[in-house]
Protein backbone atom coordinates (compact mmCIF):
# COMPACT_ATOMS: atom_id res chain seq x y z
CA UNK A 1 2.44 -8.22 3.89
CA UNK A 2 6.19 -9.59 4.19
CA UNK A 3 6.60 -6.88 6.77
CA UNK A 4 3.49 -7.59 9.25
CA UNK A 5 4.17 -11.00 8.69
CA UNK A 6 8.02 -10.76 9.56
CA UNK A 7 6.48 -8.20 12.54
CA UNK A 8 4.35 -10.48 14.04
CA UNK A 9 7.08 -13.41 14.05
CA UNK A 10 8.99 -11.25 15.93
CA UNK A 11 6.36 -10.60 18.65
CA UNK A 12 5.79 -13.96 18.42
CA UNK A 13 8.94 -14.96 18.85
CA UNK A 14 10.05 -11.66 21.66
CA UNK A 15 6.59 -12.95 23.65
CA UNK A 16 7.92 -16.84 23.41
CA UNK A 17 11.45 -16.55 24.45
CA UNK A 18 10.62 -14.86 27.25
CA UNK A 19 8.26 -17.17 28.86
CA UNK A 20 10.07 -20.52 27.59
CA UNK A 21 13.84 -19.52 27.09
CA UNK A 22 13.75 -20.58 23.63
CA UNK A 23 15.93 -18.86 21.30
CA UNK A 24 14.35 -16.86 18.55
CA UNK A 25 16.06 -18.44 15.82
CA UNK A 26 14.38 -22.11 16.83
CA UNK A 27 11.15 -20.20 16.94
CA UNK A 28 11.66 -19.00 13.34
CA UNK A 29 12.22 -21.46 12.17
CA UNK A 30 9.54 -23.86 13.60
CA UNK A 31 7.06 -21.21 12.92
CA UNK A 32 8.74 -19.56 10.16
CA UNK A 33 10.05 -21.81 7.48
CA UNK A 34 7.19 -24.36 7.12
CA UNK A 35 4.70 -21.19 7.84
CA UNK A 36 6.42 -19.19 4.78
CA UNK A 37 6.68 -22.11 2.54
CA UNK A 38 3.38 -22.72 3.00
CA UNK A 39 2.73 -19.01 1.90
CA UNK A 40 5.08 -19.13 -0.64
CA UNK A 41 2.49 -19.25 -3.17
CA UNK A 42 1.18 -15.98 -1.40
CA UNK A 43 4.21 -13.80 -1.92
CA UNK A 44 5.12 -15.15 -5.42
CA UNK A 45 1.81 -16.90 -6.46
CA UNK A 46 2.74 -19.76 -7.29
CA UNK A 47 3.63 -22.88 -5.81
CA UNK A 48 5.84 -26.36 -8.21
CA UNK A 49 2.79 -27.13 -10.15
CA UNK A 50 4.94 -29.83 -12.11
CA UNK A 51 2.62 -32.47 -11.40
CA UNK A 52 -0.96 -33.52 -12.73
CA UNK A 53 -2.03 -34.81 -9.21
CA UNK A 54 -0.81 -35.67 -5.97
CA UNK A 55 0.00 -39.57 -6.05
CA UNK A 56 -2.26 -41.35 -3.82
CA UNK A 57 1.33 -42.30 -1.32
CA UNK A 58 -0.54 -43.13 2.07
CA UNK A 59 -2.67 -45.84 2.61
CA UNK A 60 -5.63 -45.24 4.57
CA UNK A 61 -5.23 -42.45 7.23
CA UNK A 62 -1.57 -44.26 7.77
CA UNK A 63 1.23 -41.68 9.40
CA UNK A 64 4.65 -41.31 8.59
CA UNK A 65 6.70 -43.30 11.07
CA UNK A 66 8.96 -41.33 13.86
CA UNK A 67 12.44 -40.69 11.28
CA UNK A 68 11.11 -41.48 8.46
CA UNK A 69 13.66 -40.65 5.45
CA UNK A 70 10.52 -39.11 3.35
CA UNK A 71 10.33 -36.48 6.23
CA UNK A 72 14.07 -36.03 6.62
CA UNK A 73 13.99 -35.52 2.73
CA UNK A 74 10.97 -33.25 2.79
CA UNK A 75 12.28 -30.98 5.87
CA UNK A 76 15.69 -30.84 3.76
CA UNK A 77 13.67 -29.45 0.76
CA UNK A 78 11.52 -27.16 2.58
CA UNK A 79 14.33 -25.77 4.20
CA UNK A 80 16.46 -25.34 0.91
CA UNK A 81 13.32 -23.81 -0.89
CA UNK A 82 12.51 -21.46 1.96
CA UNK A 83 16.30 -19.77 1.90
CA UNK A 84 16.02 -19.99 -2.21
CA UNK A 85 12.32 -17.80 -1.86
CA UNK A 86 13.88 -15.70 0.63
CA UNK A 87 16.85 -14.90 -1.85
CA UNK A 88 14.43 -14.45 -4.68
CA UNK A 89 11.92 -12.67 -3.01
CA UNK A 90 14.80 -9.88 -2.58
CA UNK A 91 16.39 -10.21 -5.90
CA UNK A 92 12.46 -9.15 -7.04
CA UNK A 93 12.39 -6.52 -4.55
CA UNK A 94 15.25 -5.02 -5.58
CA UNK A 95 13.89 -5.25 -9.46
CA UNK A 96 10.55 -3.56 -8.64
CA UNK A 97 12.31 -1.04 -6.10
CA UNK A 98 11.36 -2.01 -3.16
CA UNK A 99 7.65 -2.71 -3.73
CA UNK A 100 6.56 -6.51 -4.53
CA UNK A 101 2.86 -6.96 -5.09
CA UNK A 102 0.83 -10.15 -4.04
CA UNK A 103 1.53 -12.93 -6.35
CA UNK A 104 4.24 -11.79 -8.01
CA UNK A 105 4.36 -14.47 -10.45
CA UNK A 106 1.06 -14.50 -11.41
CA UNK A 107 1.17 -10.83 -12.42
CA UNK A 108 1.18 -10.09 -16.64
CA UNK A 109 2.88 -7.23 -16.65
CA UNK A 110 5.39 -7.71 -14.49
CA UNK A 111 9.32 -6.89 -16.43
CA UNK A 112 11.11 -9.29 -17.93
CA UNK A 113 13.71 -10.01 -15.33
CA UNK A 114 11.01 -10.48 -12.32
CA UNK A 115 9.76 -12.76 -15.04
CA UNK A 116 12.62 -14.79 -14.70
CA UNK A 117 13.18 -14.42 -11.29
CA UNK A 118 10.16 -16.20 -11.25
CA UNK A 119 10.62 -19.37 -13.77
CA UNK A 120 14.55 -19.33 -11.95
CA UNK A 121 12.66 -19.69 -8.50
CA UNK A 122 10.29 -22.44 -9.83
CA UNK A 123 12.78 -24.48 -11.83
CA UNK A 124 15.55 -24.38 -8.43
CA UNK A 125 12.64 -25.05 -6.32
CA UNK A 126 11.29 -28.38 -8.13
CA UNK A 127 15.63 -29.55 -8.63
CA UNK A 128 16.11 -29.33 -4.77
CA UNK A 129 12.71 -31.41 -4.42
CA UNK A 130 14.16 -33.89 -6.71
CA UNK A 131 17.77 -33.85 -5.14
CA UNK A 132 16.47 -34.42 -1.71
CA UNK A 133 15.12 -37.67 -3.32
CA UNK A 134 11.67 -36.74 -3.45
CA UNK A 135 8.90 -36.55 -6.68
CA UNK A 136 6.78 -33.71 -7.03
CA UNK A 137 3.53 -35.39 -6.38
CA UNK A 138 5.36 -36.39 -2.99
CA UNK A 139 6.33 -33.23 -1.61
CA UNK A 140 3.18 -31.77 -2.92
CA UNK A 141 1.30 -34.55 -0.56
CA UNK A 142 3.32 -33.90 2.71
CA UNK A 143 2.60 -30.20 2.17
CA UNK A 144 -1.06 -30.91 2.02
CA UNK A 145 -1.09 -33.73 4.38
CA UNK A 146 0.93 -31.67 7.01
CA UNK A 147 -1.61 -29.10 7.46
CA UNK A 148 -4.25 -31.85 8.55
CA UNK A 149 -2.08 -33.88 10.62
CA UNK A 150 -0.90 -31.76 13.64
CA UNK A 151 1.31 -35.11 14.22
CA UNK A 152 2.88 -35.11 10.95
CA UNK A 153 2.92 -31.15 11.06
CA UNK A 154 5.33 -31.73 14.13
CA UNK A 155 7.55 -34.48 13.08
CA UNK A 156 8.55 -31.76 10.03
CA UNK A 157 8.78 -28.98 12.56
CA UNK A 158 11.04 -31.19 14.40
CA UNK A 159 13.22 -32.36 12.19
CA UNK A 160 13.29 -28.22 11.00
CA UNK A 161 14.52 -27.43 14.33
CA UNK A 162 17.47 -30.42 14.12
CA UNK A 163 18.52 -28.99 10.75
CA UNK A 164 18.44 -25.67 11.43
CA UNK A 165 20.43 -26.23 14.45
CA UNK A 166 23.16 -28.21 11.73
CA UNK A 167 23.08 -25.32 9.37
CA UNK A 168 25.82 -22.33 10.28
């Protein structure tokens, strides 16, 4: 699945930068860090489940304001917990030889150390949440308000692309 996936990126991505000029790596990561984080649960099966229920943070239909720090914070988290999956997901691969199944993490019989890759991955993931100066229940909202809210959906993408083009 990681393979197609990382396949049709790239034909994405081949197709794109050929019409537009834009570099594949701003591609990836517009389409490919919010896109995998948002599968995350997919590949391991699991996504922070730390919190009870989403805290009610918006009133009305209300939209995050143009550099809003709750988006700066979010896109900072995202982009921390995509490279942390990404580092995981091979540390698993490598403990399973080669071959990770759909939803890892959900599996019962997967070995001890995968096991652990696992609770590792979910503990690191719900810290950099909190060190970006965000709650659970927050970052749990933006990633379910952001896939309703094609606005919102491209401040983060945005803000992806300005961090991304920080990051070495």
């Amino acid at each position: 699945m990681m393979k197609t996936l990382n396949r049709s990126v790239r034909t994405i991505s081949a197709n794109r930068q050929r019409v537009t000029a834009v570099p594949v790596r701003s591609i990836l990561s517009r389409i490919g860090i919010v896109s995998v984080l948002s599968t995350a649960s997919l590949l391991f099966g699991v996504t922070p489940q730390i919190a009870q229920r989403p805290a009610d943070l918006f009133s009305g239909s209300a939209a995050y304001a143009q550099g809003d720090p709750a988006i700066t914070n979010y896109a900072n988290a995202a982009y921390q917990i995509e490279r942390l999956r990404q580092r995981k997901f091979r540390e698993a691969k490598n403990e399973l030889g080669g071959n990770v199944p759909a939803n890892v993490c959900q599996q019962q019989t997967i070995p001890a150390s995968v096991r652990s890759i696992c609770d590792e991955f979910m503990k690191e993931s719900s810290d950099i949440i909190k060190s970006n100066g965000l709650s659970i229940a927050q970052f749990n909202e933006i990633t379910r308000r952001k896939d309703s809210d094609p606005a919102l959906q491209q401040q983060i993408d945005n803000e992806l692309l300005r961090i991304q083009k920080k990051t070495p």
